[in-house]
PDB file of N, CA and C in Angstrom:
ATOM      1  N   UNK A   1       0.860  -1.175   0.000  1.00  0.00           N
ATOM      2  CA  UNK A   1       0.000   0.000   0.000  1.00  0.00           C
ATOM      3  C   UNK A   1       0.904   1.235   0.000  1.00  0.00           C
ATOM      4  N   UNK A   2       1.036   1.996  -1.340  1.00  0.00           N
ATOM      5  CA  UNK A   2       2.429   2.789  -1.490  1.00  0.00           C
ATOM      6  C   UNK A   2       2.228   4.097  -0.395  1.00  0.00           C
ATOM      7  N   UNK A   3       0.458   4.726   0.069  1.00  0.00           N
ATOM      8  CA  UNK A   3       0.485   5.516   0.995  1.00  0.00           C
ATOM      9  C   UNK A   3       0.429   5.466   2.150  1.00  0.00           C
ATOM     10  N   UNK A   4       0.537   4.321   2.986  1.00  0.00           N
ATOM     11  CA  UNK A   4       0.269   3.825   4.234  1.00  0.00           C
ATOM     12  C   UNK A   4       1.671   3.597   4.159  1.00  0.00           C
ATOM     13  N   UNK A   5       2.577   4.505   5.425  1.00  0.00           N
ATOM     14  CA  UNK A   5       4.108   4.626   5.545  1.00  0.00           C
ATOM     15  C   UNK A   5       4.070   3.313   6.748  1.00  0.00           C
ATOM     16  N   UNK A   6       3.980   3.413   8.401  1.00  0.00           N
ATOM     17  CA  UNK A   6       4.047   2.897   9.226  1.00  0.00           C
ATOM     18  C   UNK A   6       3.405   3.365  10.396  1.00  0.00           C
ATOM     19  N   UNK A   7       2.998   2.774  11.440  1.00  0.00           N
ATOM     20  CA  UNK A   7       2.185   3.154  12.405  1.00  0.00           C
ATOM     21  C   UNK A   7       2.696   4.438  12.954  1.00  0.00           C
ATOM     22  N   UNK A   8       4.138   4.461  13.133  1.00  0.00           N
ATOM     23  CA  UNK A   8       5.131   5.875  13.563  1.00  0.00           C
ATOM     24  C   UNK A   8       5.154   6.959  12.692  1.00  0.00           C
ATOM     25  N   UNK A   9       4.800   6.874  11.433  1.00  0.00           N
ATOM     26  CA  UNK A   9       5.055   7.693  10.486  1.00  0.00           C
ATOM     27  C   UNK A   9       4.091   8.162   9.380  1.00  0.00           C
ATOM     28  N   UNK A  10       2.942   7.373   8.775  1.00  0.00           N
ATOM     29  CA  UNK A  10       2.752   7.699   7.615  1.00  0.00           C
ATOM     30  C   UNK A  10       0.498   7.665   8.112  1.00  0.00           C
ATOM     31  N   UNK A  11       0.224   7.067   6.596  1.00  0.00           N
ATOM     32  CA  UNK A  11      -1.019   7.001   7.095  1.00  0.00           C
ATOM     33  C   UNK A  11      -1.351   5.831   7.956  1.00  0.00           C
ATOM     34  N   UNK A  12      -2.285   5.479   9.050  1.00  0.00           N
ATOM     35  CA  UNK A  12      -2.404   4.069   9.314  1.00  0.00           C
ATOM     36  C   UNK A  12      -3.743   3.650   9.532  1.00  0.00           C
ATOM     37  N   UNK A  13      -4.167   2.613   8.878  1.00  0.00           N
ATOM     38  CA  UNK A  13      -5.547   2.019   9.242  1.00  0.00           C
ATOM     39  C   UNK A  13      -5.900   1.480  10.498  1.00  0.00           C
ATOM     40  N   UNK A  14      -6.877   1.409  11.330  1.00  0.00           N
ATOM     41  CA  UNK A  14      -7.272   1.310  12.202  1.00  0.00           C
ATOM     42  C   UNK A  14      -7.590  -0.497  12.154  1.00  0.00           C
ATOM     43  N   UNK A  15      -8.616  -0.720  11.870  1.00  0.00           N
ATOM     44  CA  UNK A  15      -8.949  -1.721  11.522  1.00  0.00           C
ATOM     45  C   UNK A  15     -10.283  -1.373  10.212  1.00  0.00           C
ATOM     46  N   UNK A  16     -10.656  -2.878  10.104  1.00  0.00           N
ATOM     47  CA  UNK A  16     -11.851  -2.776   8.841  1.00  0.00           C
ATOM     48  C   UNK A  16     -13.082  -3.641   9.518  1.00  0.00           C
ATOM     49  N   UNK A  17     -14.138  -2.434   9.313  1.00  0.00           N
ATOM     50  CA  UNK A  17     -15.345  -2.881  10.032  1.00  0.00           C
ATOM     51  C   UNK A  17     -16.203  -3.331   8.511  1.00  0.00           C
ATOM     52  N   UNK A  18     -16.215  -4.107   8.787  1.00  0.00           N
ATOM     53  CA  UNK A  18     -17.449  -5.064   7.773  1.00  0.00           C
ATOM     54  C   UNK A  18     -16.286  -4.417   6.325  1.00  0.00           C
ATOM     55  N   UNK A  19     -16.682  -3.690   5.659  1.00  0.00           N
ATOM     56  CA  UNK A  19     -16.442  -2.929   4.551  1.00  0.00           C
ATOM     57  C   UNK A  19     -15.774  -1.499   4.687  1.00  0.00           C
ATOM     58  N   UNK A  20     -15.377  -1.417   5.740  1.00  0.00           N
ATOM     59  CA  UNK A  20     -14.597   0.183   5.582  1.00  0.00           C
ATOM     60  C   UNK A  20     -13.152   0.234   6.676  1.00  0.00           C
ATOM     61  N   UNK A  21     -12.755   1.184   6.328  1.00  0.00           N
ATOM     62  CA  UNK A  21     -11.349   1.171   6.518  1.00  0.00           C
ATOM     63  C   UNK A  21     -11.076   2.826   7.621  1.00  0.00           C
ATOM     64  N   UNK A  22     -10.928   3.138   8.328  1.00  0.00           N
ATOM     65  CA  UNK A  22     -10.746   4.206   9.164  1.00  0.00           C
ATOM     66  C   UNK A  22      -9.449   4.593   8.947  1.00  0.00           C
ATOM     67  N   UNK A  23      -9.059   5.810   8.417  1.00  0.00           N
ATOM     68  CA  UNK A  23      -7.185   6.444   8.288  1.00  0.00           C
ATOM     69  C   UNK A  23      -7.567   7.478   9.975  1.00  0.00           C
ATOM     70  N   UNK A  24      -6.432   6.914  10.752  1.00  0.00           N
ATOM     71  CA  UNK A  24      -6.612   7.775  11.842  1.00  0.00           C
ATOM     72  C   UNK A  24      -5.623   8.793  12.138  1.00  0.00           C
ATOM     73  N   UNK A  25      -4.534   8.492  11.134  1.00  0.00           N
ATOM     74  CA  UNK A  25      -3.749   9.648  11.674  1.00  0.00           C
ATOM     75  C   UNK A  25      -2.573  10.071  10.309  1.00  0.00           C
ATOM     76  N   UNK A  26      -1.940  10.747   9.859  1.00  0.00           N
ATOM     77  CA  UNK A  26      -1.169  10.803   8.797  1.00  0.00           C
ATOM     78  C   UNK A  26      -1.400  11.912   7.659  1.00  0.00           C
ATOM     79  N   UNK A  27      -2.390  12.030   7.819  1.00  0.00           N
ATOM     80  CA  UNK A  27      -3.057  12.833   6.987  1.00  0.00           C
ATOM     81  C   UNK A  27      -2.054  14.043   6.264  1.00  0.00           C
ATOM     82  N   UNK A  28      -1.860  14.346   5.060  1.00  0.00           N
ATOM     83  CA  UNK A  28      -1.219  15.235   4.475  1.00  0.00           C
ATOM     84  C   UNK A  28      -2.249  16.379   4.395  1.00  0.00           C
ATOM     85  N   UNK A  29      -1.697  17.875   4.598  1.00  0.00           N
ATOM     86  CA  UNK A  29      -2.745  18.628   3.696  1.00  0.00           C
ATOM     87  C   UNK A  29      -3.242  18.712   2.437  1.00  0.00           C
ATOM     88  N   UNK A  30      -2.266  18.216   1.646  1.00  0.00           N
ATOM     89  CA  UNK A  30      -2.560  17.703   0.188  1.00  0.00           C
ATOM     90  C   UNK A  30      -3.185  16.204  -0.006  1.00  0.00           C
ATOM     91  N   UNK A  31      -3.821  16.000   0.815  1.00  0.00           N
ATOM     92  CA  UNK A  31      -4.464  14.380   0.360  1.00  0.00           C
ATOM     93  C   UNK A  31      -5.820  14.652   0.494  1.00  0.00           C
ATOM     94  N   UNK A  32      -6.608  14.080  -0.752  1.00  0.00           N
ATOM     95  CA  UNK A  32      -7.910  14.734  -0.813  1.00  0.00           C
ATOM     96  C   UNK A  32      -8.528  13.196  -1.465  1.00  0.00           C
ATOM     97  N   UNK A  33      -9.524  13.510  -1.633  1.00  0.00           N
ATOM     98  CA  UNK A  33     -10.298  12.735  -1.868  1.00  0.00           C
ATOM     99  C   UNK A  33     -10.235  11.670  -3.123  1.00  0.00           C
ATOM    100  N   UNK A  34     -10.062  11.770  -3.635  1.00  0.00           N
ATOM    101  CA  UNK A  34      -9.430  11.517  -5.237  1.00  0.00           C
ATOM    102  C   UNK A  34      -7.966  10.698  -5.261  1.00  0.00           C
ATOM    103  N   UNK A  35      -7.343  11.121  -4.469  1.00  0.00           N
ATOM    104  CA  UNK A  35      -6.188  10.983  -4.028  1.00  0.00           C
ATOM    105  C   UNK A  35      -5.933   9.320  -3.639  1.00  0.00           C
ATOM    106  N   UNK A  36      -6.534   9.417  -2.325  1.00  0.00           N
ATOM    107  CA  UNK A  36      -7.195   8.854  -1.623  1.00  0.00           C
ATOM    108  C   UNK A  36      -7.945   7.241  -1.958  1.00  0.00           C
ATOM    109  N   UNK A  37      -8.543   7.893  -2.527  1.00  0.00           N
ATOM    110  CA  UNK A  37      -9.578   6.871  -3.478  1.00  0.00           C
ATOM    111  C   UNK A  37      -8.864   6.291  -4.571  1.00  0.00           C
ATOM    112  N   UNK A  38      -8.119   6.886  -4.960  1.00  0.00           N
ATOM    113  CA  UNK A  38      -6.998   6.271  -6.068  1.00  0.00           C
ATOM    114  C   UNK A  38      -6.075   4.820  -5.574  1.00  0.00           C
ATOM    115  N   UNK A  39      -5.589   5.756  -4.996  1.00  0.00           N
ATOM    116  CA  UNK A  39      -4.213   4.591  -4.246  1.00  0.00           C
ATOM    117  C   UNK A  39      -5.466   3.066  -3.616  1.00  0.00           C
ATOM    118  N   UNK A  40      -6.494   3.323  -2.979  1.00  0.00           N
ATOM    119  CA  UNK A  40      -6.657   2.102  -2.404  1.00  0.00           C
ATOM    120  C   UNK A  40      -7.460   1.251  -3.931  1.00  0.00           C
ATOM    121  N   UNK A  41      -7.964   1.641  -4.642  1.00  0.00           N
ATOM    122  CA  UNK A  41      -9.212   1.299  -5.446  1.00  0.00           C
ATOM    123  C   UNK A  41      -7.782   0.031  -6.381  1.00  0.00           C
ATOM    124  N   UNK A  42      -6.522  -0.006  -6.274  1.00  0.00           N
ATOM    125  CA  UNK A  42      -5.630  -1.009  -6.410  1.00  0.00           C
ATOM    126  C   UNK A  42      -6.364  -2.338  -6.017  1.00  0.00           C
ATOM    127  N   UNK A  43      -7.446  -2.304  -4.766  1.00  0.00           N
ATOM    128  CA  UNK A  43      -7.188  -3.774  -4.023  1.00  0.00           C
ATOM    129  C   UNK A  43      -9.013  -3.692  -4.496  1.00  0.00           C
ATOM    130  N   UNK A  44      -9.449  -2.885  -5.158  1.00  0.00           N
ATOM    131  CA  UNK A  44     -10.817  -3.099  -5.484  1.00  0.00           C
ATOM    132  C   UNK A  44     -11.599  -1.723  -5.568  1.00  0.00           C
ATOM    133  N   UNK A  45     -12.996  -2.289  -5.932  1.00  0.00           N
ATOM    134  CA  UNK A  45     -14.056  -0.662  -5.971  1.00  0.00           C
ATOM    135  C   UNK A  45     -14.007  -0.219  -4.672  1.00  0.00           C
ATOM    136  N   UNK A  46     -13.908   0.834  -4.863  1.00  0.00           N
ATOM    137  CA  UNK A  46     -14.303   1.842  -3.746  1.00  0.00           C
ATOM    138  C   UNK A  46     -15.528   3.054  -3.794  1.00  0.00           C
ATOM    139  N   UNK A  47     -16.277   2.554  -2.633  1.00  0.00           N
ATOM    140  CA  UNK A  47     -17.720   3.249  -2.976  1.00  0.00           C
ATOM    141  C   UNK A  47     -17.988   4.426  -2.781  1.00  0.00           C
ATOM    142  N   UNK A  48     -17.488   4.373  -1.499  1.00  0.00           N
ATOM    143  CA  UNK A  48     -17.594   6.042  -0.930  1.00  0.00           C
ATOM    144  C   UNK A  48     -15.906   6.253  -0.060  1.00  0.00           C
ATOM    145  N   UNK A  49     -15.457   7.472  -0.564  1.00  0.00           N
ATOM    146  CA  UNK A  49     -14.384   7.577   0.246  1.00  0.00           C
ATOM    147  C   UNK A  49     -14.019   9.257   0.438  1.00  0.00           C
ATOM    148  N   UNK A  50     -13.923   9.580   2.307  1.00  0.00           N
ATOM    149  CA  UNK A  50     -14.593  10.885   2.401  1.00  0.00           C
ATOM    150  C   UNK A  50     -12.809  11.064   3.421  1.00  0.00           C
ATOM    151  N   UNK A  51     -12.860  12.260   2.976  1.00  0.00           N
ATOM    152  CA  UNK A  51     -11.510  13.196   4.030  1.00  0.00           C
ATOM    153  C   UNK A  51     -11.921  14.105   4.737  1.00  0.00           C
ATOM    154  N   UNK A  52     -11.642  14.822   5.794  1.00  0.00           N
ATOM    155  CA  UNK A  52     -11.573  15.834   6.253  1.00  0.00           C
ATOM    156  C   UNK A  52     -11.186  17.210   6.152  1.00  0.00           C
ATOM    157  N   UNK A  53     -11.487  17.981   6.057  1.00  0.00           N
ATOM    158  CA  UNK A  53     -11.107  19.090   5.783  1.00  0.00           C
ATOM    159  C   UNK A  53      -9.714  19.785   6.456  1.00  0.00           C
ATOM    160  N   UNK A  54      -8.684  19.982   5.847  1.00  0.00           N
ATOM    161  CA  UNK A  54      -7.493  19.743   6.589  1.00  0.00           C
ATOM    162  C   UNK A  54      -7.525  20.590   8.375  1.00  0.00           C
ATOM    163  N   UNK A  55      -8.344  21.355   8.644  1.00  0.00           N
ATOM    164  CA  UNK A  55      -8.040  22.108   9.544  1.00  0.00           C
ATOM    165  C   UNK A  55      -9.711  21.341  10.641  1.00  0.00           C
ATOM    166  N   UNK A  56     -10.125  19.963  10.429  1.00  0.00           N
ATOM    167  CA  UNK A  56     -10.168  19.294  10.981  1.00  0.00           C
ATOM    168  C   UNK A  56      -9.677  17.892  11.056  1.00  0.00           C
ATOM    169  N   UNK A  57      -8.598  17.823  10.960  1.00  0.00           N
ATOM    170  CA  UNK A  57      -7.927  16.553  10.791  1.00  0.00           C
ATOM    171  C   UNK A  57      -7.669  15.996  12.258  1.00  0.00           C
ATOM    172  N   UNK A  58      -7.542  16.635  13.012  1.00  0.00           N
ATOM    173  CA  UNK A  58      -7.004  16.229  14.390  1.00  0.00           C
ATOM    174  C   UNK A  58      -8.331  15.832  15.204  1.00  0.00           C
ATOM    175  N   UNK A  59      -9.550  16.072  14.790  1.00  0.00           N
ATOM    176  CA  UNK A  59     -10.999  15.785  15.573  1.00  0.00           C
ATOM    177  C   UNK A  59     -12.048  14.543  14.580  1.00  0.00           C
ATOM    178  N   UNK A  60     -11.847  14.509  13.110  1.00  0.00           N
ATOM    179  CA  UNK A  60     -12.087  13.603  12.327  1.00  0.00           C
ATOM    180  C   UNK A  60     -11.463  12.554  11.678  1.00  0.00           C
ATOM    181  N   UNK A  61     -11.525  11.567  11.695  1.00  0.00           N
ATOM    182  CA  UNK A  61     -11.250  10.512  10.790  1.00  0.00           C
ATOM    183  C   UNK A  61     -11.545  10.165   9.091  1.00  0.00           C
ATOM    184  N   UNK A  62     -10.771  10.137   8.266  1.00  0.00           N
ATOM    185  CA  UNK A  62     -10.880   9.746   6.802  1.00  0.00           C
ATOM    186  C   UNK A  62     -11.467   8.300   7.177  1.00  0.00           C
ATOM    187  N   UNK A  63     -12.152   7.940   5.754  1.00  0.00           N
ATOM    188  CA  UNK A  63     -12.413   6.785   5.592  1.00  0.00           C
ATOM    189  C   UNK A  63     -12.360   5.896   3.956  1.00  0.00           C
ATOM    190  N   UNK A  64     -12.348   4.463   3.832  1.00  0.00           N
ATOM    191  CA  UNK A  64     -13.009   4.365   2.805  1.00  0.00           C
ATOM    192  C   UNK A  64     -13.556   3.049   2.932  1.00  0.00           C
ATOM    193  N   UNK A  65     -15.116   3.175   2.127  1.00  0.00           N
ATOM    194  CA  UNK A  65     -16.125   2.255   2.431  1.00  0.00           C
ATOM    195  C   UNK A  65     -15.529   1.310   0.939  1.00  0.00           C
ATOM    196  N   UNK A  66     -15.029   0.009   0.978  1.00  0.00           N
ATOM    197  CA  UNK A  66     -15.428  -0.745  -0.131  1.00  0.00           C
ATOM    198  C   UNK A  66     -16.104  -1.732  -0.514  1.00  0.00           C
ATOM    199  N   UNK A  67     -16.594  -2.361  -1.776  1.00  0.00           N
ATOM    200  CA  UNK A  67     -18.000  -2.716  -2.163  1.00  0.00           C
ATOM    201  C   UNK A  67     -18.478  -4.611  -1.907  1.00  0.00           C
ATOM    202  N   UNK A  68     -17.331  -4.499  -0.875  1.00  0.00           N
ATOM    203  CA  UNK A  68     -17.398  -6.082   0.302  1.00  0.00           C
ATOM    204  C   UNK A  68     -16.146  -5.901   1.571  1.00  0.00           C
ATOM    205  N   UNK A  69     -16.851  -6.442   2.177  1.00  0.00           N
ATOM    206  CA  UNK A  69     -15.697  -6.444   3.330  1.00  0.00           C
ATOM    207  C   UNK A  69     -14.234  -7.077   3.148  1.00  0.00           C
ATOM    208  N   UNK A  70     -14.454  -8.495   1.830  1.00  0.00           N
ATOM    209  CA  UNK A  70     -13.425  -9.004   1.584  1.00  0.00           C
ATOM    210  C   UNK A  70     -12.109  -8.004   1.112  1.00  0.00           C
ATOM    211  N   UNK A  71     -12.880  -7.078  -0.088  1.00  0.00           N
ATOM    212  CA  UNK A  71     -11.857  -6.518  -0.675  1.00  0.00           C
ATOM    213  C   UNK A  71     -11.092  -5.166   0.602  1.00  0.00           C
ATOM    214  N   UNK A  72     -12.334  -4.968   1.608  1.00  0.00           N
ATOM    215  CA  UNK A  72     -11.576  -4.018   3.076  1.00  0.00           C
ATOM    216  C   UNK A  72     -10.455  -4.419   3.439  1.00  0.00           C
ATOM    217  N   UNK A  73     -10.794  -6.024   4.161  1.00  0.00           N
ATOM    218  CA  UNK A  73     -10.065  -6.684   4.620  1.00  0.00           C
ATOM    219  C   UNK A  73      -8.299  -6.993   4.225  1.00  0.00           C
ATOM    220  N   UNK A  74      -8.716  -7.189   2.487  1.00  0.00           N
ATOM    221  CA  UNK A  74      -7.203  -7.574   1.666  1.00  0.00           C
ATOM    222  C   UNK A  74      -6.365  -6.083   1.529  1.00  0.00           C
ATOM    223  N   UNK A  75      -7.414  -4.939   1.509  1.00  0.00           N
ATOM    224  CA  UNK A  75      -6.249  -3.802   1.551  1.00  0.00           C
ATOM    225  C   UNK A  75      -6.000  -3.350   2.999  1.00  0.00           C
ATOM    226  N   UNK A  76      -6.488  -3.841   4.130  1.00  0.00           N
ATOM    227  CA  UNK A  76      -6.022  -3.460   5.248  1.00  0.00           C
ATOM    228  C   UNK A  76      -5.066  -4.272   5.417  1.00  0.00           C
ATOM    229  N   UNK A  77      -4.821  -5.112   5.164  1.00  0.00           N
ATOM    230  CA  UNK A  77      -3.727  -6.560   5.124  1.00  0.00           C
ATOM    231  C   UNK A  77      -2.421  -5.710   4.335  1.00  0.00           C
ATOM    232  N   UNK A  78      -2.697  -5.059   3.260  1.00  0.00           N
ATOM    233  CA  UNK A  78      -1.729  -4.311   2.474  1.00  0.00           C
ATOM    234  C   UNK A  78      -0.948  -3.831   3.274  1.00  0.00           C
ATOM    235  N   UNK A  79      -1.572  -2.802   4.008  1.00  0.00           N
ATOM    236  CA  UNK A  79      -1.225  -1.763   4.571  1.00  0.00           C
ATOM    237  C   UNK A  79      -0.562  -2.215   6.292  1.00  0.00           C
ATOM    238  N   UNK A  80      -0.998  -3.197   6.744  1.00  0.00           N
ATOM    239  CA  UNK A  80      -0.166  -3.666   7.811  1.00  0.00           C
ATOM    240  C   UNK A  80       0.994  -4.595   7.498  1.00  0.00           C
ATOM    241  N   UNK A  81       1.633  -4.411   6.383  1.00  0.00           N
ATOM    242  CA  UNK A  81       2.216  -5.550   6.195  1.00  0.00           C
ATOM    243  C   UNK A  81       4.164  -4.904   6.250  1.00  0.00           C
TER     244      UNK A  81
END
């Protein structure tokens, strides 16, 4: 997962509830939605995928919902690996 750096450093997933993926901390001001949605849509569709507005980043969580839990699951696997 080329944007998910390490738990110390970069973006990191939380875990994956049914179908979605929580980014809790990492956040660039330049990472937007599109962005975002790009890099993961590698491990499958992605349905809905929402950011924060950079100057709430520290009180909200990014997310992205994808279109089974399986394909959540295999890119959260990416990204802890």
């Amino acid at each position: 997962c080329p944007v998910v750096a390490s738990p110390t450093g970069g973006l990191w997933p939380a875990m994956a509830f049914n179908d979605s993926i929580d980014i809790i901390s990492g956040l660039t001001e330049g990472t937007n939605r599109v962005s975002l949605k790009s890099v993961f849509s590698q491990f499958g569709e992605v349905e809905v995928c929402w950011v924060p507005p950079p100057n709430q980043r520290n009180e909200a969580y990014a997310f992205i919902r994808f279109k089974s839990k399986d394909i959540a699951a295999l890119a959260l696997q990416a990204c802890t690996e």
